[in-house]
Each structure stands twice: as structure tokens, then as C-alpha cells.
C-alpha atoms as a PDB file:
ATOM      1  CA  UNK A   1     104.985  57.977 135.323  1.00  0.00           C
ATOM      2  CA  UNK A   2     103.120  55.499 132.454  1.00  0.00           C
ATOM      3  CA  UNK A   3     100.106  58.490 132.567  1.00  0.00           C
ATOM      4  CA  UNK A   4     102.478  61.364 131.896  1.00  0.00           C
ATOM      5  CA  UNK A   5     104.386  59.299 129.331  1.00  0.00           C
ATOM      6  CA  UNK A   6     100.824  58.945 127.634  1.00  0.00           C
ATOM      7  CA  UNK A   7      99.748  62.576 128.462  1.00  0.00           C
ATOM      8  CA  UNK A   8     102.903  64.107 126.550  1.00  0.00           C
ATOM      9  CA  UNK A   9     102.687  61.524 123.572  1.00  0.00           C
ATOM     10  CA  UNK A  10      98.970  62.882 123.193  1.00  0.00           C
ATOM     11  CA  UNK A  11     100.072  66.388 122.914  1.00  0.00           C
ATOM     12  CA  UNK A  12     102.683  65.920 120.842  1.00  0.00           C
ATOM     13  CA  UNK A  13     100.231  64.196 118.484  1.00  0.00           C
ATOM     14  CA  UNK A  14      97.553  66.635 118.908  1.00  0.00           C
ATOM     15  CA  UNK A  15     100.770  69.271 117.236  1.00  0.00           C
ATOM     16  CA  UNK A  16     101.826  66.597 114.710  1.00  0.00           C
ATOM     17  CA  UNK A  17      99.349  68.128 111.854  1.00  0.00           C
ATOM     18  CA  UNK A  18     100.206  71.734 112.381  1.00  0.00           C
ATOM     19  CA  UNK A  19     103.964  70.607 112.544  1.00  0.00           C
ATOM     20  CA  UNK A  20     103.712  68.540 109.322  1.00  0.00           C
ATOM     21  CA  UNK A  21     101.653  71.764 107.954  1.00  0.00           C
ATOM     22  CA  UNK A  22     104.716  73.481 108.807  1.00  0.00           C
ATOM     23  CA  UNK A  23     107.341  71.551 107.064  1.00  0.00           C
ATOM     24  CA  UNK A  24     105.678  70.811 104.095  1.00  0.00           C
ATOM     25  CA  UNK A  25     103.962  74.355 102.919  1.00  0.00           C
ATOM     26  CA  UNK A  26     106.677  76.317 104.645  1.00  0.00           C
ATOM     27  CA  UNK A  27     110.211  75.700 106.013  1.00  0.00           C
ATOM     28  CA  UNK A  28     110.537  73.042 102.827  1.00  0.00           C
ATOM     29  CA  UNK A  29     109.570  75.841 100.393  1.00  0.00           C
ATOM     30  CA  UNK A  30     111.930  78.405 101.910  1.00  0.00           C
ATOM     31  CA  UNK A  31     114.654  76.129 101.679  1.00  0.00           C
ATOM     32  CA  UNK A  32     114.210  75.117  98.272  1.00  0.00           C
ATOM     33  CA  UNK A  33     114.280  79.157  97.782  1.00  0.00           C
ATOM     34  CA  UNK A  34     117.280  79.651  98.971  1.00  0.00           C
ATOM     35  CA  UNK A  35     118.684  76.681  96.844  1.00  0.00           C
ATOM     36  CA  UNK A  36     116.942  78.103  94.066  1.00  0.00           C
ATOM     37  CA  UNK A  37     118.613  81.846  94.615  1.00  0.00           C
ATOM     38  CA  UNK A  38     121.865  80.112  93.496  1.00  0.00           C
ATOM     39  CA  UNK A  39     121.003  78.932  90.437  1.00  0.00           C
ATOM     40  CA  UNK A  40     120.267  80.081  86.936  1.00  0.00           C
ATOM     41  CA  UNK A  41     116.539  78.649  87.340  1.00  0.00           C
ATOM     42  CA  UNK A  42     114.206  79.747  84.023  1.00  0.00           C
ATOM     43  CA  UNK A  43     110.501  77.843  84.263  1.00  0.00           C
ATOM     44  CA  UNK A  44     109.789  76.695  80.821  1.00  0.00           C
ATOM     45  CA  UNK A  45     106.082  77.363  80.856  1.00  0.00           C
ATOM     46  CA  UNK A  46     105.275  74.546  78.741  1.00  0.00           C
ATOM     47  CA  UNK A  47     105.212  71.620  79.532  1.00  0.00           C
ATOM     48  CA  UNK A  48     106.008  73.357  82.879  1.00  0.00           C
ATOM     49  CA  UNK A  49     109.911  72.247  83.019  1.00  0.00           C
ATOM     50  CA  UNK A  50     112.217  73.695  85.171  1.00  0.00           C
ATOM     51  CA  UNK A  51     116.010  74.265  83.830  1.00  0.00           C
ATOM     52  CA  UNK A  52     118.536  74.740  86.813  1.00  0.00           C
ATOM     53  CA  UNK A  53     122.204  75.322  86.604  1.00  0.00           C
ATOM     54  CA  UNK A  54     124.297  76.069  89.734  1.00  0.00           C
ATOM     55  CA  UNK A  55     125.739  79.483  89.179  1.00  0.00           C
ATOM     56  CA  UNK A  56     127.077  80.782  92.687  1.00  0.00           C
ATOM     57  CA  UNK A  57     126.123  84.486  93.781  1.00  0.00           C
ATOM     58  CA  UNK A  58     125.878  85.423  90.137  1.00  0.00           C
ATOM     59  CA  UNK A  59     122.502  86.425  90.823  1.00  0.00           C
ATOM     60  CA  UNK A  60     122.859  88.444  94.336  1.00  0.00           C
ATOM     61  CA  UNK A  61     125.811  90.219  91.695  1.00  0.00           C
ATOM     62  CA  UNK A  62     123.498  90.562  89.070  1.00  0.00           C
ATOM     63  CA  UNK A  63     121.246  92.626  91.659  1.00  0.00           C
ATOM     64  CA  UNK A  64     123.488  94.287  94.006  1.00  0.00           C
ATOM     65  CA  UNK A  65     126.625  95.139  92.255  1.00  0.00           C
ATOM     66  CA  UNK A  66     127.721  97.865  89.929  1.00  0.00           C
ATOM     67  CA  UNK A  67     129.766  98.222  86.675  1.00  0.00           C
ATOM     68  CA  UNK A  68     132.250 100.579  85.008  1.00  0.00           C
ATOM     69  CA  UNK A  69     131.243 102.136  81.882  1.00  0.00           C
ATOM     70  CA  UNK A  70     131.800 105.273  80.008  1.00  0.00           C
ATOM     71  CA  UNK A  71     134.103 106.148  82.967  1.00  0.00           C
ATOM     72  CA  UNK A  72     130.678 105.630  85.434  1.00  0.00           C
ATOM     73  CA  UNK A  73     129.404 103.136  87.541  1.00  0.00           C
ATOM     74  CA  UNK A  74     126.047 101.397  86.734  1.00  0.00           C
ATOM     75  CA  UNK A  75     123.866  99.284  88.523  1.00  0.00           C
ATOM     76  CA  UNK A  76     123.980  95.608  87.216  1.00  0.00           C
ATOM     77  CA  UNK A  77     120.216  95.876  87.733  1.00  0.00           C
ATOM     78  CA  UNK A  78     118.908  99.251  87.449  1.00  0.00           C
ATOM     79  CA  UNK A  79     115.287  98.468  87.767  1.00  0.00           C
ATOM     80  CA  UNK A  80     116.130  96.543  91.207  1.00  0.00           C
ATOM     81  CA  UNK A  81     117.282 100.131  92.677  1.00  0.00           C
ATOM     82  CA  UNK A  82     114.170 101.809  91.063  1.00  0.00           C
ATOM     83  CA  UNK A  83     111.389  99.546  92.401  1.00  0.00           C
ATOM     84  CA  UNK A  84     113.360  99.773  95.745  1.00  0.00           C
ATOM     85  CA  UNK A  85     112.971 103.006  95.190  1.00  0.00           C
ATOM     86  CA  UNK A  86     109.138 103.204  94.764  1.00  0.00           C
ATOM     87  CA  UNK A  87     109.441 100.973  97.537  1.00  0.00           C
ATOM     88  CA  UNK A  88     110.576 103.055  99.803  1.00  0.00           C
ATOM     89  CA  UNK A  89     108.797 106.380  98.784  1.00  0.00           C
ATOM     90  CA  UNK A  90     105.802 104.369  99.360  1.00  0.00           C
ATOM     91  CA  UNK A  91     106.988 104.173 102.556  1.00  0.00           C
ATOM     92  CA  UNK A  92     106.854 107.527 103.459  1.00  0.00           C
ATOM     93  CA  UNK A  93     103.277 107.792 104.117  1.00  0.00           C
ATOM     94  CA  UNK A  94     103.966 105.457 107.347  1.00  0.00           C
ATOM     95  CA  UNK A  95     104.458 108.776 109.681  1.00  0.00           C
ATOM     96  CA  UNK A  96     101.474 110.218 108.405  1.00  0.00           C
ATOM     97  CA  UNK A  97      99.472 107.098 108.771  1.00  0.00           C
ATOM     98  CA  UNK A  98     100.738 106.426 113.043  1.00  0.00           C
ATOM     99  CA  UNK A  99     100.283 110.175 113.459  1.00  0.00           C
ATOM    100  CA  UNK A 100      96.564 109.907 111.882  1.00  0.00           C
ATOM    101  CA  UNK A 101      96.137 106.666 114.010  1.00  0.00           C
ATOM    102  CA  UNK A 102      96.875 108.386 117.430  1.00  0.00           C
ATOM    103  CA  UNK A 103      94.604 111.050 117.235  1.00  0.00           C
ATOM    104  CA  UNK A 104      92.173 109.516 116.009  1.00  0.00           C
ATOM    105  CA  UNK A 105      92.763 106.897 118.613  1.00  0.00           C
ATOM    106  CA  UNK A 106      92.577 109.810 121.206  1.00  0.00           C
ATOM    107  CA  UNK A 107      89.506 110.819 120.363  1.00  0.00           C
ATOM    108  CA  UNK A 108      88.189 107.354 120.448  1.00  0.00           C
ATOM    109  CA  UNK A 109      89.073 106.954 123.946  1.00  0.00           C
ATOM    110  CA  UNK A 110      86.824 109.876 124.943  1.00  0.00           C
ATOM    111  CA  UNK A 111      83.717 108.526 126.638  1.00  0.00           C
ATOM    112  CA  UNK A 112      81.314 109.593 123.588  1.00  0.00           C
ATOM    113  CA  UNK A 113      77.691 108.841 123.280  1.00  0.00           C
ATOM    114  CA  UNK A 114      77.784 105.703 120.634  1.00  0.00           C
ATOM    115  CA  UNK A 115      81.855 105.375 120.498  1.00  0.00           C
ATOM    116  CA  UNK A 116      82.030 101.542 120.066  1.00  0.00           C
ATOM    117  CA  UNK A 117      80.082 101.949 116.680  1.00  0.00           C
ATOM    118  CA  UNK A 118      82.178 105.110 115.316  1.00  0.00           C
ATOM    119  CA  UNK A 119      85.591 102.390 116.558  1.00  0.00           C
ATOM    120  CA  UNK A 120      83.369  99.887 114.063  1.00  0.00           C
ATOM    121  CA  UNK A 121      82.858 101.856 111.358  1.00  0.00           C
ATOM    122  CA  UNK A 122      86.497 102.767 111.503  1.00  0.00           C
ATOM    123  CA  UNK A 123      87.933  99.532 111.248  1.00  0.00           C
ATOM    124  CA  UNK A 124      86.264  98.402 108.293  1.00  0.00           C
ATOM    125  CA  UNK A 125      88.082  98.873 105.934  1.00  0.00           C
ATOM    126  CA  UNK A 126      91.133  97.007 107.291  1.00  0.00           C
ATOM    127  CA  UNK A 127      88.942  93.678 107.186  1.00  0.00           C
ATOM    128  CA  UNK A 128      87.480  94.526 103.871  1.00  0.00           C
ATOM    129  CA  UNK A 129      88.560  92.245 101.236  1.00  0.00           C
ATOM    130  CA  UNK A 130      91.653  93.957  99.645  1.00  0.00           C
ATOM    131  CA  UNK A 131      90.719  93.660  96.243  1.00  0.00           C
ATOM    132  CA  UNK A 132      86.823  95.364  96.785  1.00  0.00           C
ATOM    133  CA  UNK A 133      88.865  98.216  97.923  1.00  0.00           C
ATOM    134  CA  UNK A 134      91.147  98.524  95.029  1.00  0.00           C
ATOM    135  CA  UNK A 135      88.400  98.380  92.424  1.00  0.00           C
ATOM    136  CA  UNK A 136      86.861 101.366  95.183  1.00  0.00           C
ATOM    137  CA  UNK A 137      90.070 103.374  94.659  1.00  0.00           C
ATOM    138  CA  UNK A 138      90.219 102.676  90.933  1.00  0.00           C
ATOM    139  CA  UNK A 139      87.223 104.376  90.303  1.00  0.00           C
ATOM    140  CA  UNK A 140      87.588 107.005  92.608  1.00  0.00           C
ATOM    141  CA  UNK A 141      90.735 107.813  90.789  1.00  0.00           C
ATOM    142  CA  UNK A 142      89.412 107.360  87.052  1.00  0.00           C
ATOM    143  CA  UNK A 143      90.329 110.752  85.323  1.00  0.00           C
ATOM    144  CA  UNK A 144      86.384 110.817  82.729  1.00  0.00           C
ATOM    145  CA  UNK A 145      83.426 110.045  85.790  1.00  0.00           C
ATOM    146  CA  UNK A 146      85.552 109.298  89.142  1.00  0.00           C
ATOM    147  CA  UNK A 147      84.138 110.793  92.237  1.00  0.00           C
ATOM    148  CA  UNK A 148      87.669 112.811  92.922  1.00  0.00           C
ATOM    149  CA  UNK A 149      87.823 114.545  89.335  1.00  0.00           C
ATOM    150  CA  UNK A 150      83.984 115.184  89.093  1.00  0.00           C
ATOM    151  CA  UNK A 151      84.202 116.962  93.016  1.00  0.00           C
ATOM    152  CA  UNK A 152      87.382 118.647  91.504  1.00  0.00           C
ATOM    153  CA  UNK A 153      85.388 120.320  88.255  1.00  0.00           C
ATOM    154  CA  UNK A 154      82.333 120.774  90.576  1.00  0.00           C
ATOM    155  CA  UNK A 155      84.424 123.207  93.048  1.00  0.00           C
ATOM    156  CA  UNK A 156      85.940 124.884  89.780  1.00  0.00           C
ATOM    157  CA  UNK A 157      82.750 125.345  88.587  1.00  0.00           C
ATOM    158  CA  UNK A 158      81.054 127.109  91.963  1.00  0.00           C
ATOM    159  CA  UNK A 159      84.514 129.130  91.773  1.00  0.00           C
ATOM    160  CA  UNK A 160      84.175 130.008  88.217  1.00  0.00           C
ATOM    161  CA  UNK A 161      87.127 128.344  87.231  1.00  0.00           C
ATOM    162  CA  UNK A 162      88.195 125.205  84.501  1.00  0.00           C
ATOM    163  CA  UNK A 163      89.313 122.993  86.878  1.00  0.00           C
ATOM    164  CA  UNK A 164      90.249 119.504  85.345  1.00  0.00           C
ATOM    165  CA  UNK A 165      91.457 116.574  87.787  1.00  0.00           C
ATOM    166  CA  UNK A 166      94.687 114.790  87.158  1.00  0.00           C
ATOM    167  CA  UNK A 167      95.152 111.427  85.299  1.00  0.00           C
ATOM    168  CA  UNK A 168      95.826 110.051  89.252  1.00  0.00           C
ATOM    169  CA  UNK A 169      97.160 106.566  88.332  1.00  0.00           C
ATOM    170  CA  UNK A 170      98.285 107.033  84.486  1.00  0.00           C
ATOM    171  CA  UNK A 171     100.618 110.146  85.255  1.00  0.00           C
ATOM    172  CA  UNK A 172     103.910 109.257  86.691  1.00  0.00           C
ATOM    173  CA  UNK A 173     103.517 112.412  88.703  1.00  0.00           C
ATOM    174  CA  UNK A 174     100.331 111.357  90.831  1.00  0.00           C
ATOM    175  CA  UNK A 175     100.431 107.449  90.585  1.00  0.00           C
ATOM    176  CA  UNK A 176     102.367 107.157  93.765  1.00  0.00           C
ATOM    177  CA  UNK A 177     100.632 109.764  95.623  1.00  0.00           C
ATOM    178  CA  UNK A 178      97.514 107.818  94.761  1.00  0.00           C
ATOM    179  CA  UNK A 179      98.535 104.796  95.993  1.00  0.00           C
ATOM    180  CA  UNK A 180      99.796 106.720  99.214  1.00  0.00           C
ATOM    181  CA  UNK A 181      96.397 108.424  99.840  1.00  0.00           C
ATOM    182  CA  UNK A 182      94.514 105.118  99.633  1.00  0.00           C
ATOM    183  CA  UNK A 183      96.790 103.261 101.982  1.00  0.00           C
ATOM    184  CA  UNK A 184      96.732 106.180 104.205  1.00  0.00           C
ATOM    185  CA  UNK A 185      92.386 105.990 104.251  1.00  0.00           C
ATOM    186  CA  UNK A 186      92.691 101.860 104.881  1.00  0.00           C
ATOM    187  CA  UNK A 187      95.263 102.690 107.882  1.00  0.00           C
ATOM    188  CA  UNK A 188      93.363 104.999 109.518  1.00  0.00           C
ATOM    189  CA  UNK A 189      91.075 103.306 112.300  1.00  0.00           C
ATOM    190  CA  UNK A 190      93.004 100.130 111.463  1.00  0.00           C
ATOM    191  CA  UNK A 191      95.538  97.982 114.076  1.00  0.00           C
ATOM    192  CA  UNK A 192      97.484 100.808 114.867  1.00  0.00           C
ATOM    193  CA  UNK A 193      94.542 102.784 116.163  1.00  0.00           C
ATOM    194  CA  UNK A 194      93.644  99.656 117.963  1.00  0.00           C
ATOM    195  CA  UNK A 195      97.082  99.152 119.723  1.00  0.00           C
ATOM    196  CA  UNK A 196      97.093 103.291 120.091  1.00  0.00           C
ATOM    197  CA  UNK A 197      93.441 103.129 121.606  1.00  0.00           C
ATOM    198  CA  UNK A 198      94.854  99.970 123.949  1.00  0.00           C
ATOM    199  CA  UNK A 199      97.890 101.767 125.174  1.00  0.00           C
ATOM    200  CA  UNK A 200      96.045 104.456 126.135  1.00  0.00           C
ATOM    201  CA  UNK A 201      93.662 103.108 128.012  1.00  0.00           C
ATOM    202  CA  UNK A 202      96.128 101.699 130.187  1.00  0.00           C
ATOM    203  CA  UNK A 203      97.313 104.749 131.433  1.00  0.00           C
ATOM    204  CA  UNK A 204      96.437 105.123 135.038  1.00  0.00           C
ATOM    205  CA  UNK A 205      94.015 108.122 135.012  1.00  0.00           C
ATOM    206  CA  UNK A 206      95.506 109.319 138.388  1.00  0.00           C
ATOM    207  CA  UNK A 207      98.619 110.832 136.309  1.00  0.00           C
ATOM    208  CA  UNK A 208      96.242 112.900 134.640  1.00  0.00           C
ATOM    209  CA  UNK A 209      94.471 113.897 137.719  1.00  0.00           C
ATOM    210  CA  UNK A 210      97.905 114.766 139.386  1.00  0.00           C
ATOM    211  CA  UNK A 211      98.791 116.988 136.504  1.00  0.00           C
ATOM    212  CA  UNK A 212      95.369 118.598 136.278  1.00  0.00           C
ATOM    213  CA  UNK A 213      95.799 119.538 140.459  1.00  0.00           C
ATOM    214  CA  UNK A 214      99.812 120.790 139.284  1.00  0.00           C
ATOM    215  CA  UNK A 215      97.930 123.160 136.463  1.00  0.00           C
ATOM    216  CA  UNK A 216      98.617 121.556 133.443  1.00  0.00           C
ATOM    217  CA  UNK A 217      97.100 121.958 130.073  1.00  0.00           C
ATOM    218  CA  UNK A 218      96.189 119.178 127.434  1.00  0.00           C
ATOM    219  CA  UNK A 219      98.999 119.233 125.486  1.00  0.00           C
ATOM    220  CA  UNK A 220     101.347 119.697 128.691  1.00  0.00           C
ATOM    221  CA  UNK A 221      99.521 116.794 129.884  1.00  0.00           C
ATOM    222  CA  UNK A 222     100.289 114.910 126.463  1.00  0.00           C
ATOM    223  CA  UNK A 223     103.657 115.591 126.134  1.00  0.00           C
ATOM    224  CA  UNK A 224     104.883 114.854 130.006  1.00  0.00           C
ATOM    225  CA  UNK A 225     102.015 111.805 129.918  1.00  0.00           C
ATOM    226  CA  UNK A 226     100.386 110.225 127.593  1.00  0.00           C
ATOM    227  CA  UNK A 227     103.322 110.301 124.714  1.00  0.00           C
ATOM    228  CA  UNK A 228     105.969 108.531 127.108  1.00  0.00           C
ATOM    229  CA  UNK A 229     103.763 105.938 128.234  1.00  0.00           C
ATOM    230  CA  UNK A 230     102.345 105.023 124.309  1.00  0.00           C
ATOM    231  CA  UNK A 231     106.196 105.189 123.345  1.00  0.00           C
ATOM    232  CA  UNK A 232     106.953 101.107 123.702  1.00  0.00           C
ATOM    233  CA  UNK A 233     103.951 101.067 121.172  1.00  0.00           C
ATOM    234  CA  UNK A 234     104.905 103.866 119.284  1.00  0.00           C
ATOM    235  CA  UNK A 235     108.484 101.984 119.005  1.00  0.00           C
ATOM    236  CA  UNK A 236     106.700  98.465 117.948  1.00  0.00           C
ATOM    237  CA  UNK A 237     104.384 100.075 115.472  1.00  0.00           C
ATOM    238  CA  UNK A 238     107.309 102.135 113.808  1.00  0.00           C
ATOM    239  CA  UNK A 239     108.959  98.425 113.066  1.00  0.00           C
ATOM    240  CA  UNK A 240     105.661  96.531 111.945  1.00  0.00           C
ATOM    241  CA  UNK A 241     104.975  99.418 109.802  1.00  0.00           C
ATOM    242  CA  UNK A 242     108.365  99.450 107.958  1.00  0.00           C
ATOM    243  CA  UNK A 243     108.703  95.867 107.661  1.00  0.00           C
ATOM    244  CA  UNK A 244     105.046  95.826 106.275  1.00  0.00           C
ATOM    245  CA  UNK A 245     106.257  98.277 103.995  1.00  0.00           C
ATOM    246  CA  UNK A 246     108.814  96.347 102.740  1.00  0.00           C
ATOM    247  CA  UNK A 247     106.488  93.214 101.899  1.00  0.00           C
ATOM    248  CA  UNK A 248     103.632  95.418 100.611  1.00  0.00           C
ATOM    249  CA  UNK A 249     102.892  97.052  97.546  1.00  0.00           C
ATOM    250  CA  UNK A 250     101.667  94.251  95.306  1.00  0.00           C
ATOM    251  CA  UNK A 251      97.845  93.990  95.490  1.00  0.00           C
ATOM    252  CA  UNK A 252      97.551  97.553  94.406  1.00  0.00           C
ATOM    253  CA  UNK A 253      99.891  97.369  91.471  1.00  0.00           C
ATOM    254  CA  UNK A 254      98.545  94.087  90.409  1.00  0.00           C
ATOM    255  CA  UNK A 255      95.339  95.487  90.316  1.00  0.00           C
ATOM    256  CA  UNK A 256      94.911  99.091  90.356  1.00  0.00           C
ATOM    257  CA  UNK A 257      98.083 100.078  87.507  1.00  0.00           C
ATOM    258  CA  UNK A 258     100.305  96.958  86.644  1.00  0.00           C
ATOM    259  CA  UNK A 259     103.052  98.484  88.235  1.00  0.00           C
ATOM    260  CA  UNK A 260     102.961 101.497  86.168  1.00  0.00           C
ATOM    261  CA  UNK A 261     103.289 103.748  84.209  1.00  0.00           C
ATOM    262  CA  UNK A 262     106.329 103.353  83.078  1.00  0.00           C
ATOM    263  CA  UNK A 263     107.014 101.163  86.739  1.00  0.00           C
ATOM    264  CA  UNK A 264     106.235 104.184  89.131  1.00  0.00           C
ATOM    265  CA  UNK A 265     104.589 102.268  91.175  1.00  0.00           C
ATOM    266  CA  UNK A 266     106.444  98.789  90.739  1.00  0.00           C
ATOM    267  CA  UNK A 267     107.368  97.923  94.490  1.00  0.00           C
ATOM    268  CA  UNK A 268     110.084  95.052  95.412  1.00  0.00           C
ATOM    269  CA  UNK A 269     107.181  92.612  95.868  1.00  0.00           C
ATOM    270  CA  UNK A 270     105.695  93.166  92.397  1.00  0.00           C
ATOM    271  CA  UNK A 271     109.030  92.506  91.107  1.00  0.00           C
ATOM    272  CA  UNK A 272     109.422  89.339  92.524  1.00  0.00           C
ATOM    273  CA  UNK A 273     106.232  88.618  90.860  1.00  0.00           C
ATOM    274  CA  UNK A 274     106.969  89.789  87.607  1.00  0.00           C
ATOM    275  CA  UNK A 275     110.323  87.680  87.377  1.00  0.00           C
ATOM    276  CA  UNK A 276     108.549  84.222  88.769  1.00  0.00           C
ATOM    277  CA  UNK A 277     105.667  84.828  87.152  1.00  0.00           C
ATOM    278  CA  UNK A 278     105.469  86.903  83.912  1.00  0.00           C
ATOM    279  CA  UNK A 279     109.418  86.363  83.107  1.00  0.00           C
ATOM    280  CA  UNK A 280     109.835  82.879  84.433  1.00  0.00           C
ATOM    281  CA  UNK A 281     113.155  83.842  86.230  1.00  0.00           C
ATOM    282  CA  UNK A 282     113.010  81.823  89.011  1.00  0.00           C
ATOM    283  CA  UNK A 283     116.403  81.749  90.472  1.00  0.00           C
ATOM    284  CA  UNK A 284     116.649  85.586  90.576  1.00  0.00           C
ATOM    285  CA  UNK A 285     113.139  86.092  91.602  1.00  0.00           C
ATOM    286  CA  UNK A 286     114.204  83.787  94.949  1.00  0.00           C
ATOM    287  CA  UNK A 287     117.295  85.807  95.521  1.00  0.00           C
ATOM    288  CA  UNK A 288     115.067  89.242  95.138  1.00  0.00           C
ATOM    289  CA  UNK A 289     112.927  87.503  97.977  1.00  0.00           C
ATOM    290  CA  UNK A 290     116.114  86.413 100.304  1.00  0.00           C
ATOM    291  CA  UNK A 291     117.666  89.797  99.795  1.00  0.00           C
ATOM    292  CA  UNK A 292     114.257  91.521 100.627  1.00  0.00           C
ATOM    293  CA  UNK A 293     113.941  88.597 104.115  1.00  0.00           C
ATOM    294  CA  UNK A 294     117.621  89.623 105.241  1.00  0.00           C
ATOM    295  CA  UNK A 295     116.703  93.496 105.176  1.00  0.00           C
ATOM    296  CA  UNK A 296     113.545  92.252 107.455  1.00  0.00           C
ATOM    297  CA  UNK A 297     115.127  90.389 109.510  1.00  0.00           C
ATOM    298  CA  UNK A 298     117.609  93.161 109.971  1.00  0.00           C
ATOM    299  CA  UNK A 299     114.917  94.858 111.083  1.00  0.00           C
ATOM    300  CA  UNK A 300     112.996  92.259 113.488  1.00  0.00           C
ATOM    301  CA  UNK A 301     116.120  91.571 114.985  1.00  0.00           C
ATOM    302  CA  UNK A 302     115.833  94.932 116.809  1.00  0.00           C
END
């Protein structure tokens, strides 16, 4: 009984660091957030003092509620419901990018002469360092000597025709788009293609042969087989994906446009940023980032 006493106080020492880790870096900081979301909190940045005064759900009002005037309702906060809104157009790339990811996971289940380096290649640019990528995309995009615009005037010219490329991320018309098409090239051959190419394979293959003896074509054979039996992953990826899109957004604003122009492609996340770190607002920035966790939540909770 003395050697299992001494076996479990071993283990629970051998956690003690990663617990510790735990409460100081993490659970301590999210409390002190949620504190913080209740308070009128500005950071003086010099010298670096923080001036806190218990205000209540003044700022949850401040960013949820609405007021009367001129006989309409405003938002208290009308950029809140416009990055939210950027947010969640952002967001809409998210069907093209699992659609993308199960065909091309399909055809990387085929038993191809030198698959496992074309599944390589593929993945990439999900472990590529974020930032290499932006800089990439940035000078794709640039409207005087980026590859897109000089492959745009080069087809005009074969055709005959002026063809000029658009300003991608300086016109409010394209920037989002822009944004979309990149995240939509990093997604493709990235996790969701692996968990795609994973559920598939674990399809017995005597469903297919059953169907094949019954007559059935490919896409009968997709629809009664293969798309059922991915569905649980379909489901799971559907709810990663949104909640990723809710926390994403930032390094390609930081980087790529600064949130513009004129905030078209400001996401939530950016905005938290902006109000910790460029406008010092602390208190609302933390109740930006406890409204944004109780929408995921929501959302992990199913």
C-alpha cells in the first residue's frame, strides 16, 4: 500500500510543472480577463500604469446594445457589428475550402504512382510559417509587378485587349476576396484533407465491391457510400472550421493590410488587438474577447 502511495505521489509530481504552467500563463490570465471586462481599464503607456474603475456591464452595453436617435436605432458600437461582419463574410469561404479538401482528399486516396509525395507537397503550406506566406500573398497581390496583375495584362495582351489587374488589397471591393482566396490555397491539402483522406480510408472496401456487383456508378457509389460514412467528419470539421473562423483573421490584417482599407478586412480578433494594443482599452478589449469565447463555446458545446 506504502509503494502505491509513493507511485501516485510520483505522478502527481511528474504533472506538477505542466499544472503550475497551467495556472500561471493560463486559467490566472483568463480570470483576470474576465475581471478586467468589468471595468473601465485604459493602460497608460507610460510609465506602463494601469487605471481601473469598476463599471458593471457598461462595456458588454457599450458593445451589444443599441440607441434611439433621429427616431432610429443605432448600434452603441457600430464598428463592433462591422468587423463582425468582415468576420463572418470571411467565413464564407469555409464551404468552399471542406468541399476543395474532399476531393482533393479523394483523389489522394487513389493508389497513384508517387502519392505520399504529391500528400507532402500539399501540406506545406499549412506548416509554413504564417507570416512567409503573407509576405507570399502580398506580393502576389501588389497591383505595379505582382505575379496575379502581370498574368492578368499578359492574357489581355495575347487577347488583344488592355487588361489592368485590380488594386486586390487597397480596394474595398477585392480586399476580402483576397484574403478569402489565400486562405482558401493554405486550406487546401491542409488538416481537413488529412482527416478527409483518414475517414476514407476507413471505409471497408467491400461496400464498394457490393455496390459495384449491384451496378452502381461512382457518384451512386459516393452518394449511398462514401458521403454517409465521412459525415461524423464532415460534422466535426464544419465546427472546427467555424470556430477557427471566429478566432482567425488577425495575422493577415496585421500584416498583409492593417485591417483595411477603410476596416474591410478588420476581423473581431484584430479588434481586440487594436483596443489592447494601439488604443490601450483594456477593459473593453477583454469583454470583446469574453463575448467572442461565449459565441465559441456556444458552439463547442454542440
Amino acid at each position: 500500500m506504502k509503494a502505491r502511495h509513493i507511485e501516485t505521489a510520483t505522478a502527481y509530481l511528474f504533472l506538477l510543472p505542466n499544472f503550475l504552467g497551467f495556472l500561471i500563463f493560463t486559467s490566472l490570465p483568463v480570470l483576470a480577463s474576465l475581471f478586467l471586462s468589468f471595468m473601465d481599464a485604459q493602460l497608460v503607456p507610460w510609465p506602463r500604469v494601469l487605471s481601473a474603475n469598476f463599471i458593471g456591464f457598461a462595456n458588454f452595453i457599450k458593445l451589444l446594445g443599441f440607441h434611439a436617435q433621429d427616431g432610429a436605432w443605432l448600434a452603441n458600437d457600430p464598428k463592433f457589428w462591422k468587423f463582425a461582419g468582415n468576420t463572418l463574410f470571411l467565413m464564407m469561404v469555409i464551404p468552399i475550402q471542406m468541399f476543395s479538401s474532399l476531393i482533393l482528399a479523394i483523389i489522394m486516396n487513389q493508389k497513384l504512382k508517387g502519392i505520399a509525395a504529391f500528400r507532402t507537397i500539399y501540406f506545406l503550406p499549412t506548416i509554413s510559417n504564417g507570416v512567409a506566406i503573407c509576405l507570399l500573398w502580398q506580393w502576389i497581390y501588389n497591383p505595379n509587378f505582382g505575379f496575379l496583375n502581370s498574368m492578368i495584362i499578359n492574357i489581355g495582351s495575347m487577347l488583344g485587349a488592355d487588361w489592368q489587374g485590380p488594386l486586390w488589397l487597397s480596394s474595398i471591393k477585392w480586399a476580402k476576396p483576397s484574403l478569402m482566396i489565400m486562405s482558401l490555397w493554405v486550406a487546401i491539402g491542409g488538416y481537413n484533407t488529412i482527416l478527409y483522406l483518414a475517414a476514407l480510408q476507413n471505409i471497408p472496401k467491400d461496400y464498394y465491391e457490393a455496390a459495384e456487383i449491384d451496378g452502381a456508378n461512382g457518384w451512386q457509389k459516393f452518394w449511398a457510400i462514401t458521403w454517409p460514412m465521412i459525415s461524423p467528419t464532415t460534422f466535426f470539421i464544419t465546427i472546427m472550421s467555424i470556430i477557427w473562423g471566429f478566432q482567425g483573421g488577425f495575422e493577415q490584417a496585421y500584416i498583409m493590410t492593417r485591417g483595411g482599407p477603410n476596416g474591410a478586412t478588420t476581423t473581431l480578433e484584430y479588434y481586440i488587438y487594436n483596443n489592447l494594443y494601439e488604443w490601450h482599452h483594456v477593459g473593453y478589449a477583454a469583454s470583446i474577447a469574453w463575448f467572442l469565447f461565449i459565441i465559441i463555446f456556444v458552439i463547442t458545446l454542440i
